[in-house]
Protein backbone atom coordinates (compact mmCIF):
# COMPACT_ATOMS: atom_id res chain seq x y z
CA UNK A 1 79.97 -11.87 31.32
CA UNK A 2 76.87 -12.85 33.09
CA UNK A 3 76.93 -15.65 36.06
CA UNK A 4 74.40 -17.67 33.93
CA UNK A 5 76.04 -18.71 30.85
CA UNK A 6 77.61 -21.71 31.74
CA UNK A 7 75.46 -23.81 29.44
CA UNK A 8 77.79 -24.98 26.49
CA UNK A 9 74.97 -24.36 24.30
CA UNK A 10 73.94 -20.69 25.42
CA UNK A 11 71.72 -18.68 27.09
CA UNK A 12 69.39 -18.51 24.47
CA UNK A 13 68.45 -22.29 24.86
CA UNK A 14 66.97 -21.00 28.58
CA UNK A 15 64.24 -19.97 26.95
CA UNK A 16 63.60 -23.17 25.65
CA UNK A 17 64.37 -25.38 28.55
CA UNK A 18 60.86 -26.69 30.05
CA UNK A 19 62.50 -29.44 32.20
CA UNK A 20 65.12 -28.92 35.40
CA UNK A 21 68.46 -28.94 34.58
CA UNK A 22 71.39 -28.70 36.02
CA UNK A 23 75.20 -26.62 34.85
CA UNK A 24 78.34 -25.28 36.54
CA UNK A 25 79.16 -22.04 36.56
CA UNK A 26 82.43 -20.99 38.67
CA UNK A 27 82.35 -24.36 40.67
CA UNK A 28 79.01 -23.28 41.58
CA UNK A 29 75.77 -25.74 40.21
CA UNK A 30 73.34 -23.40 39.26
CA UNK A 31 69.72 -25.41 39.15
CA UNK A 32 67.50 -24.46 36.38
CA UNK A 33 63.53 -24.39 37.60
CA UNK A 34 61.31 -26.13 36.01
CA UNK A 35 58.80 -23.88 33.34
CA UNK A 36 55.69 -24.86 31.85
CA UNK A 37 55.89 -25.25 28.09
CA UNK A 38 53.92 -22.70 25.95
CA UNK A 39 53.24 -21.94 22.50
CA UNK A 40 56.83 -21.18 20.75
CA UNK A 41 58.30 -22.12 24.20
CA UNK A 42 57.84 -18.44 25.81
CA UNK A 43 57.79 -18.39 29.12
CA UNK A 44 55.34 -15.84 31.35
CA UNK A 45 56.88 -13.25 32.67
CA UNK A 46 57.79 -13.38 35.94
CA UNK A 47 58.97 -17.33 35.11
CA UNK A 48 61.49 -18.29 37.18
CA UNK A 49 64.50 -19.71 34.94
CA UNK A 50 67.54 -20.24 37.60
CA UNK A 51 68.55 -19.88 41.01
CA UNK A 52 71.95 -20.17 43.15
CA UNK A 53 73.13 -19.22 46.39
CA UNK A 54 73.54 -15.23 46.77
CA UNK A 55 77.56 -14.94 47.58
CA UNK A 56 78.06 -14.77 51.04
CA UNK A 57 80.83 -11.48 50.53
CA UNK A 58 77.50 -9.72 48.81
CA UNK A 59 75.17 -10.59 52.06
CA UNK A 60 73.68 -7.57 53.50
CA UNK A 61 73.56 -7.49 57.18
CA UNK A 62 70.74 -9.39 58.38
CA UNK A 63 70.09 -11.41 54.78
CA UNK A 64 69.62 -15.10 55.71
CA UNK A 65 72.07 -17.39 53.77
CA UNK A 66 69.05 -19.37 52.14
CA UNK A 67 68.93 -15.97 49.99
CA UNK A 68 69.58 -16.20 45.94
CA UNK A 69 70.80 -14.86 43.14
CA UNK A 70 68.05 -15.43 40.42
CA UNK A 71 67.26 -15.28 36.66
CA UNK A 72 63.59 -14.85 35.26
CA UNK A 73 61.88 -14.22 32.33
CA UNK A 74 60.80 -9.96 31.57
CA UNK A 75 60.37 -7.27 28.98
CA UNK A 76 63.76 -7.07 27.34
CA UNK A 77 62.62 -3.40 25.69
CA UNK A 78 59.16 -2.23 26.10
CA UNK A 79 58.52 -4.04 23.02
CA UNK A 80 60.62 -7.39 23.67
CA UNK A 81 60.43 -9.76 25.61
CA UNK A 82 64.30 -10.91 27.50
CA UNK A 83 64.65 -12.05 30.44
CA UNK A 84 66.62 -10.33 33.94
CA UNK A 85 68.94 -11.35 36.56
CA UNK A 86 68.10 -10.46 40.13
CA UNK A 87 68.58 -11.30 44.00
CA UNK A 88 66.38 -12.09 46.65
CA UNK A 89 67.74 -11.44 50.51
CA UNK A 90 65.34 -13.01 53.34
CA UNK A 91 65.46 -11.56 56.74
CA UNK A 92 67.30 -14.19 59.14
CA UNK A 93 65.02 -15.93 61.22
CA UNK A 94 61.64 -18.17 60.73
CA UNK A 95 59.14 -15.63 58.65
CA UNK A 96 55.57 -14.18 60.62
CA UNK A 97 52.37 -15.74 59.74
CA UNK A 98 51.52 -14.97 56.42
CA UNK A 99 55.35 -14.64 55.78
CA UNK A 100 57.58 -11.95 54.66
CA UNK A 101 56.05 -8.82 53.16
CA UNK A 102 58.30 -8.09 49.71
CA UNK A 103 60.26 -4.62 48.76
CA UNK A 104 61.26 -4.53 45.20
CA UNK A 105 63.94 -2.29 44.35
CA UNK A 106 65.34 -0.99 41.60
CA UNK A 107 68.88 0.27 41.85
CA UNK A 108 70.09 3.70 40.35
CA UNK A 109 72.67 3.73 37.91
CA UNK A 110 75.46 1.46 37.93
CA UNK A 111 76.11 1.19 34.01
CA UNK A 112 74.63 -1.31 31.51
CA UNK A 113 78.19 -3.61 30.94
CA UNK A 114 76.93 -7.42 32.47
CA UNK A 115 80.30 -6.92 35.20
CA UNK A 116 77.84 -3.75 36.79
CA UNK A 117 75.06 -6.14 38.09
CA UNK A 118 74.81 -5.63 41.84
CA UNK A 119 74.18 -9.40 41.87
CA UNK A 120 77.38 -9.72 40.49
CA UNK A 121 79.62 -6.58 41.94
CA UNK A 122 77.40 -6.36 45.11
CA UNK A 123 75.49 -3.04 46.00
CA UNK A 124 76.23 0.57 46.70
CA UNK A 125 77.37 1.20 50.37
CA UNK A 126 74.62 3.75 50.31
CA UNK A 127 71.80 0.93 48.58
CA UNK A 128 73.10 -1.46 50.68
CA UNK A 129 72.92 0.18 54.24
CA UNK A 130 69.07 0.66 52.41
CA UNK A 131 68.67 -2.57 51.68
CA UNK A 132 69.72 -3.69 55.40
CA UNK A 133 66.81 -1.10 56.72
CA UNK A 134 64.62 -3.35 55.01
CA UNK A 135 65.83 -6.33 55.95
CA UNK A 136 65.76 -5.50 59.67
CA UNK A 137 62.60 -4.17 59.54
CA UNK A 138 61.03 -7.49 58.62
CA UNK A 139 60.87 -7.19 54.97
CA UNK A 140 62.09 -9.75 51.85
CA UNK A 141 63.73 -7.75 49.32
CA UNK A 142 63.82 -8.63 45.30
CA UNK A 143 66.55 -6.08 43.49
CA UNK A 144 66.20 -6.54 39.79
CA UNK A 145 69.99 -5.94 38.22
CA UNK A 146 67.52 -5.11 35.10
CA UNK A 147 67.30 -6.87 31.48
CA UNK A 148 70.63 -6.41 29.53
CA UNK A 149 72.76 -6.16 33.02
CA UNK A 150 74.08 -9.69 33.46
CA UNK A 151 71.80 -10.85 30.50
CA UNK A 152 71.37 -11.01 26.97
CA UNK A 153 71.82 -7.77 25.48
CA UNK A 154 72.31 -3.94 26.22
CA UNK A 155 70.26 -2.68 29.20
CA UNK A 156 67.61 -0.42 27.58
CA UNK A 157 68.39 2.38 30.01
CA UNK A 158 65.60 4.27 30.63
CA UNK A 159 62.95 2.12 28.90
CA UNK A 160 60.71 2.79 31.85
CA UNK A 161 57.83 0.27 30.95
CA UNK A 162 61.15 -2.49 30.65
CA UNK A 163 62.48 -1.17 33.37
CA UNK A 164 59.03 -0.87 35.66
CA UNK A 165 58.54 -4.79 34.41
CA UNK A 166 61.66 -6.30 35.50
CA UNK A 167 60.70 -4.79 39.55
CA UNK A 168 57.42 -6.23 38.81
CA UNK A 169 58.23 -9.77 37.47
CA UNK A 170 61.07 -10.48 40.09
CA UNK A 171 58.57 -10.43 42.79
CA UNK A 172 56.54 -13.15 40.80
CA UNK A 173 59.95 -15.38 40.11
CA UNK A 174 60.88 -15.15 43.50
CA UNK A 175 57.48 -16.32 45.18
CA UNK A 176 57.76 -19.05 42.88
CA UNK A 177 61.25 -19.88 44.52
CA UNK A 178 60.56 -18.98 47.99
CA UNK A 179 56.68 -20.66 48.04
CA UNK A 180 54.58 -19.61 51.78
CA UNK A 181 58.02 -17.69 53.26
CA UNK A 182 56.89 -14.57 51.38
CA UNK A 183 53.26 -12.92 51.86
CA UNK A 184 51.57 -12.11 48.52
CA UNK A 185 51.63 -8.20 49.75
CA UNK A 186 54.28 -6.21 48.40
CA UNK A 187 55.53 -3.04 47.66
CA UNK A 188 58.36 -1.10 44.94
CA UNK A 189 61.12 1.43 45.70
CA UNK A 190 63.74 2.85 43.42
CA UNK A 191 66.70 5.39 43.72
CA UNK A 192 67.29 7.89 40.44
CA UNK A 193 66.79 5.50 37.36
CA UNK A 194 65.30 2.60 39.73
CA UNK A 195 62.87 5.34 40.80
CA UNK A 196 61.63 6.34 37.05
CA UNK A 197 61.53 2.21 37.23
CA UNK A 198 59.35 2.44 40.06
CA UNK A 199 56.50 4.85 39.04
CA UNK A 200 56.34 2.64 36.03
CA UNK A 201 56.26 -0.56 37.99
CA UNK A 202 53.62 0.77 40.18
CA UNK A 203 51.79 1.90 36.88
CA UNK A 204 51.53 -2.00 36.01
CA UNK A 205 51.87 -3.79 39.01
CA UNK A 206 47.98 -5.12 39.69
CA UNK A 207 47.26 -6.01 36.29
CA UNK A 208 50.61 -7.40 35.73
CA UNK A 209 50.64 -9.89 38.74
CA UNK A 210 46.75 -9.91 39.29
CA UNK A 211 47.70 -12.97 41.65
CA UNK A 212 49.44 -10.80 44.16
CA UNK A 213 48.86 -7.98 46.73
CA UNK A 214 50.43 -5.01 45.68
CA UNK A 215 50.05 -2.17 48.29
CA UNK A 216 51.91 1.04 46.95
CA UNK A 217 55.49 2.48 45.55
CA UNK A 218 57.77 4.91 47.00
CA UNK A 219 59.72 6.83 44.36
CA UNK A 220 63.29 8.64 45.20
CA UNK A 221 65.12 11.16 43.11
CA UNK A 222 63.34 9.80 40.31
CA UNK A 223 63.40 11.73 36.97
CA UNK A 224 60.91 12.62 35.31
CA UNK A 225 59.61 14.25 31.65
CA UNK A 226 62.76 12.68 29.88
CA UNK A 227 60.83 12.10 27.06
CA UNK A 228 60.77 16.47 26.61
CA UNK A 229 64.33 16.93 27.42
CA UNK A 230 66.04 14.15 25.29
CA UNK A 231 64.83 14.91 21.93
CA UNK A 232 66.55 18.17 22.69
CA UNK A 233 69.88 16.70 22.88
CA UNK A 234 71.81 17.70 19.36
CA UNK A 235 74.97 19.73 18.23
CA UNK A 236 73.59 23.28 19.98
CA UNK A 237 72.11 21.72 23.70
CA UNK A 238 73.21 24.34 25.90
CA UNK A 239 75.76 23.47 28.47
CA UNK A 240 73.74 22.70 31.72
CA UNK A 241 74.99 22.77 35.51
CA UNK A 242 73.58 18.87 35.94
CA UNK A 243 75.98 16.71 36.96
CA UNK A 244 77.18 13.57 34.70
CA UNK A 245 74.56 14.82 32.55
CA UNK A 246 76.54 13.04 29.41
CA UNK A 247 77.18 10.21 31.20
CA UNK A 248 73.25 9.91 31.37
CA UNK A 249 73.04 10.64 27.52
CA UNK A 250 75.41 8.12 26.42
CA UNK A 251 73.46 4.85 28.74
CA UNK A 252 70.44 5.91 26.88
CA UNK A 253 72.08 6.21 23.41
CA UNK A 254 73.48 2.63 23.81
CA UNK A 255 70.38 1.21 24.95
CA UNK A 256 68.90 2.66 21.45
CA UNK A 257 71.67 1.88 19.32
CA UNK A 258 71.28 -2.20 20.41
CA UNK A 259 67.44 -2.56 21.47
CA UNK A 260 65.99 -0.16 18.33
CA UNK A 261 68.33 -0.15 15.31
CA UNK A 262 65.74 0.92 13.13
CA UNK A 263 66.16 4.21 14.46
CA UNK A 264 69.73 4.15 13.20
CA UNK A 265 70.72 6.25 16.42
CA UNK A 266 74.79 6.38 14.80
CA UNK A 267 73.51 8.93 12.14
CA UNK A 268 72.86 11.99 14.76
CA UNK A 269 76.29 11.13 16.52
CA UNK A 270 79.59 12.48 15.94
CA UNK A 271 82.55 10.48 15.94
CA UNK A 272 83.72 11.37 19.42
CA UNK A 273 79.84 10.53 20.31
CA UNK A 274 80.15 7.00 18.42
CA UNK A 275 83.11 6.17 20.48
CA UNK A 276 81.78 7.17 23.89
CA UNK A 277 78.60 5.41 23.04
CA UNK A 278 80.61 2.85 22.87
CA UNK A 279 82.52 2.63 25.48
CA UNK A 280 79.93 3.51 27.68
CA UNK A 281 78.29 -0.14 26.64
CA UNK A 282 81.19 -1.89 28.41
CA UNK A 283 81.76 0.68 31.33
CA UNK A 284 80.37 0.75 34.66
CA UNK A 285 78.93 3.85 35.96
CA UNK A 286 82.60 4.86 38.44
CA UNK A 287 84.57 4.16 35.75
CA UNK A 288 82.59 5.85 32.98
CA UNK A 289 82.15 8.85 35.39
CA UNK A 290 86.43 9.18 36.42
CA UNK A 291 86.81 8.97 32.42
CA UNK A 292 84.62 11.86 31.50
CA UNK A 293 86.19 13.95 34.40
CA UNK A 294 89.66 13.62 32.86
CA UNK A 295 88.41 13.98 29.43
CA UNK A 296 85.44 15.93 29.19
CA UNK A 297 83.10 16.35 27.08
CA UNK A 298 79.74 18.19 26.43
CA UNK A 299 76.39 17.05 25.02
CA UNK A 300 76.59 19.21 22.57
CA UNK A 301 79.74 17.24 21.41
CA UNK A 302 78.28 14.11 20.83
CA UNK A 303 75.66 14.53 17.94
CA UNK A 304 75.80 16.07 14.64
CA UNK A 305 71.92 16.49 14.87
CA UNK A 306 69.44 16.62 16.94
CA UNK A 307 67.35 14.11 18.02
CA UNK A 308 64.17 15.72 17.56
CA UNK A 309 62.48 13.22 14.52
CA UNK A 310 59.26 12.11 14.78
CA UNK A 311 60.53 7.89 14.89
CA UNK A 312 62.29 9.29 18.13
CA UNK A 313 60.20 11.34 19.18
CA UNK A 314 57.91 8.15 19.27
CA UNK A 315 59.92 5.98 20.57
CA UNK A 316 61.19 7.86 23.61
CA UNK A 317 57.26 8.91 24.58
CA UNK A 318 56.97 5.07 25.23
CA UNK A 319 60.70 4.82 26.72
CA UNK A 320 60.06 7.64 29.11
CA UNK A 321 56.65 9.42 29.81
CA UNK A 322 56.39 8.55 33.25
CA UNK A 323 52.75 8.02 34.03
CA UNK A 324 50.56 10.75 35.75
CA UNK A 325 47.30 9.32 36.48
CA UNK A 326 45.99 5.87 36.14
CA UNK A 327 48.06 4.63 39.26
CA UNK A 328 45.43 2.56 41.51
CA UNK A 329 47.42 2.46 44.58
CA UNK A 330 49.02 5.25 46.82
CA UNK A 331 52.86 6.69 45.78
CA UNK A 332 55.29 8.01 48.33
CA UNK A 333 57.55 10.79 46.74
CA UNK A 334 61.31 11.55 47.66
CA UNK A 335 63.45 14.12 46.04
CA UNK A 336 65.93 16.71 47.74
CA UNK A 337 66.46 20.72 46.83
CA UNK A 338 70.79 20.39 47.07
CA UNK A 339 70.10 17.26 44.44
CA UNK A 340 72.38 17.87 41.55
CA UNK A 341 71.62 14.99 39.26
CA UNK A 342 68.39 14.97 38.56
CA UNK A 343 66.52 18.55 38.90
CA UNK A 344 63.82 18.53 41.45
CA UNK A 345 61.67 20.52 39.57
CA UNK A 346 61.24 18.01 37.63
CA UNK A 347 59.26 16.16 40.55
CA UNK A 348 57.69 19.37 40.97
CA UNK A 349 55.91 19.33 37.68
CA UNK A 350 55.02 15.14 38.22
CA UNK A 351 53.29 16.30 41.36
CA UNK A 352 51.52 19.02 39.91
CA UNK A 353 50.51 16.55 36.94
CA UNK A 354 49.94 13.97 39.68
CA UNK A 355 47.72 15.92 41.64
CA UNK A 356 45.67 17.19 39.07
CA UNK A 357 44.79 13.52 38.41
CA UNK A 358 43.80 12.74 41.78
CA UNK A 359 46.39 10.03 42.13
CA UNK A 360 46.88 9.13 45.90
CA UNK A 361 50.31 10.72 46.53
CA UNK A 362 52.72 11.95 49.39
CA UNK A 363 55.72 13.68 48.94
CA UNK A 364 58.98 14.45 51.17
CA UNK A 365 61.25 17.16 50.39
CA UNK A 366 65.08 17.07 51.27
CA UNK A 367 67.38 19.84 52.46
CA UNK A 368 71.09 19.35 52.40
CA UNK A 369 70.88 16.06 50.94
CA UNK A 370 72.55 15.15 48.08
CA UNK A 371 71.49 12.51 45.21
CA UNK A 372 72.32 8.87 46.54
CA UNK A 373 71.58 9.88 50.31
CA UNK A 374 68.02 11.14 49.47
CA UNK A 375 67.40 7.08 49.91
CA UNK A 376 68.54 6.99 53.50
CA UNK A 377 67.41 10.11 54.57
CA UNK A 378 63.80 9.29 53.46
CA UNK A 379 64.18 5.83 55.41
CA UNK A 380 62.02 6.48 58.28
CA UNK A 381 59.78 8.36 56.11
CA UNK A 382 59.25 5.12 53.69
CA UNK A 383 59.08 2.74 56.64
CA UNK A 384 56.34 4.29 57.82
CA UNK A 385 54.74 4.49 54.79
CA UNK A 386 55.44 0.66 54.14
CA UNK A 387 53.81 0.09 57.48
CA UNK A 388 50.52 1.82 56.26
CA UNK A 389 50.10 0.41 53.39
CA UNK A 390 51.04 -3.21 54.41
CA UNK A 391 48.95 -3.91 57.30
């Protein structure tokens, strides 16, 4: 259950709220901000709907206690419009001239259930120690939890352009909170899902919040050229030595079964696949992975046909054909060789398409790194970079 339906009369009337108002969640007031009517009482994207004090037990190091949890208005699907809950963490201490230079950051995988929100359940230890990098560095960080994760709806998992939106619009909410503390110059990051996020966030960033500085994206263990793979997925996908591979298989099949029932995703699934689909809606990402390890299961398992229609087909080239040229501001690669999640020739191929494209790119590559740590390995790396394009 998210943090932000305390309102007796439901989180869909937060859409239509255009004064400040005021409800208790938990003991807790949470203040509504105030939004500017529009025409069927949308708000922009990037509105900021609610705020309340980030809990202190879910402070990084070095976050200042004026720091929030937040709710703003986003893409929902690539297609819908929803709305996201997210934090904000200021470095302690009075901000520089100009004030604080932003990091967005989208989170890997954590599960799509409301409970997995990092807002709510705190971060990784490995995307937290990340988070405090940033912080004591100098730099405000805004970590979507994503649309569908602590709001309204299943998380679309791996709807990149939803995904890439909610980074982007969280920086707009929470300069709307925070005023002349935060500079208008920012930058995105991800980790593994949060980094397919990113390159999509990056693709839209300028035109999305024209009325900000956006200087550049780093990308880490991000996957790529889903949209070739997935439609593969059926009753003869070969077994494969990635790890949690169904796990990944099931987020995205739940995101489709709630955000595009037209595509009536059930009818390629068999029971067993209906069931884990299923429970993979209300199970975070620990849990979901100790359950497939004591009863597991292949791809193959889960469908009765394959995926490879043309709706799909369709749908999941908008979901998650990560964007090779058109990028108008420089991208910082990360991906590591021991990775066994996400394949890193898969980033080899995105470079190759990258470079062909003359999109201003830099890449790292890891050695005995494995998935998660890929972020903190490539910390120096990204400050660095950060520090370039920032200045």
């Amino acid at each position: 259950m998210s943090m932000f339906t305390g309102s007796p009369r439901g989180t869909r009337l937060w859409r239509r709220s255009v004064l400040a108002v005021a409800v208790c969640v938990s003991g807790i007031v949470l203040t509504a901000a105030p939004a500017a009517a529009l025409p069927d009482d949308i708000h922009p994207a990037g509105a900021l709907l609610a705020e309340q004090a980030a809990t202190a037990a879910f402070l990084p190091v070095g976050a200042a206690d004026t720091s929030a949890v937040i709710r703003y208005s986003t893409l929902r699907t690539a297609t819908e419009a929803g709305e996201s809950t997210g934090s904000v963490f200021l470095p302690q201490g009075a901000p520089p001239a100009g004030g604080w230079p932003v990091v967005s950051y989208a989170h890997g995988n954590v599960g799509i259930d409301d409970e997995c929100a990092p807002s709510i359940t705190g971060s990784s230890d490995v995307e937290r120690e990340f988070i405090e990098q940033w912080l004591a560095a100098g730099y405000a960080v805004a970590a979507t939890d994503y649309a569908g994760i602590g709001t309204e709806g299943v998380n679309a998992y791996t709807d990149g352009p939803a995904a890439g939106a909610n980074a982007v619009d969280i920086v707009r909410a929470a300069h709307q909170l925070y005023g002349d503390q935060l500079s208008d110059r920012w930058i995105v990051t991800g980790l593994s899902q949060g980094g397919h996020a990113t390159y999509f966030a990056a693709h839209q960033a300028t035109t999305r919040t024209p009325e900000l500085d956006f200087r550049g994206a780093i990308a880490v263990a991000a996957p790529t050229h889903l949209d070739q793979i997935f439609p593969l997925a059926g009753p003869n996908f070969p077994a494969v030595p990635v790890a949690g591979i169904a796990h990944y298989v099931l987020y995205t099949l739940a995101g489709l079964d709630e955000g595009r029932p037209d595509l009536d995703i059930r009818q390629h699934l068999t029971p067993t696949g209906i069931d884990l689909m299923e429970k993979a809606k209300a199970t975070c990402s620990n849990d979901l992975n100790e359950y497939l390890r004591t009863h597991p299961v292949t791809v193959a398992e889960l469908f009765t046909a394959p995926l490879d229609t043309p709706d799909l087909r369709g749908v999941l080239d908008q979901m998650q054909h990560v964007p090779t040229d058109g990028f108008d501001r420089p991208i910082r690669v990360v991906h590591s060789l021991t990775d066994t999640k996400v394949p890193i020739p898969l980033t080899w191929a995105q470079l190759a398409e990258m470079h062909s494209s003359a999109v201003d790119v830099e890449y790292q590559e890891l050695s005995a790194t494995d998935h998660a740590h890929s972020l903190t390995a490539s910390m120096p790396g990204s400050l660095n970079f950060a520090a370039r394009v920032l200045r």
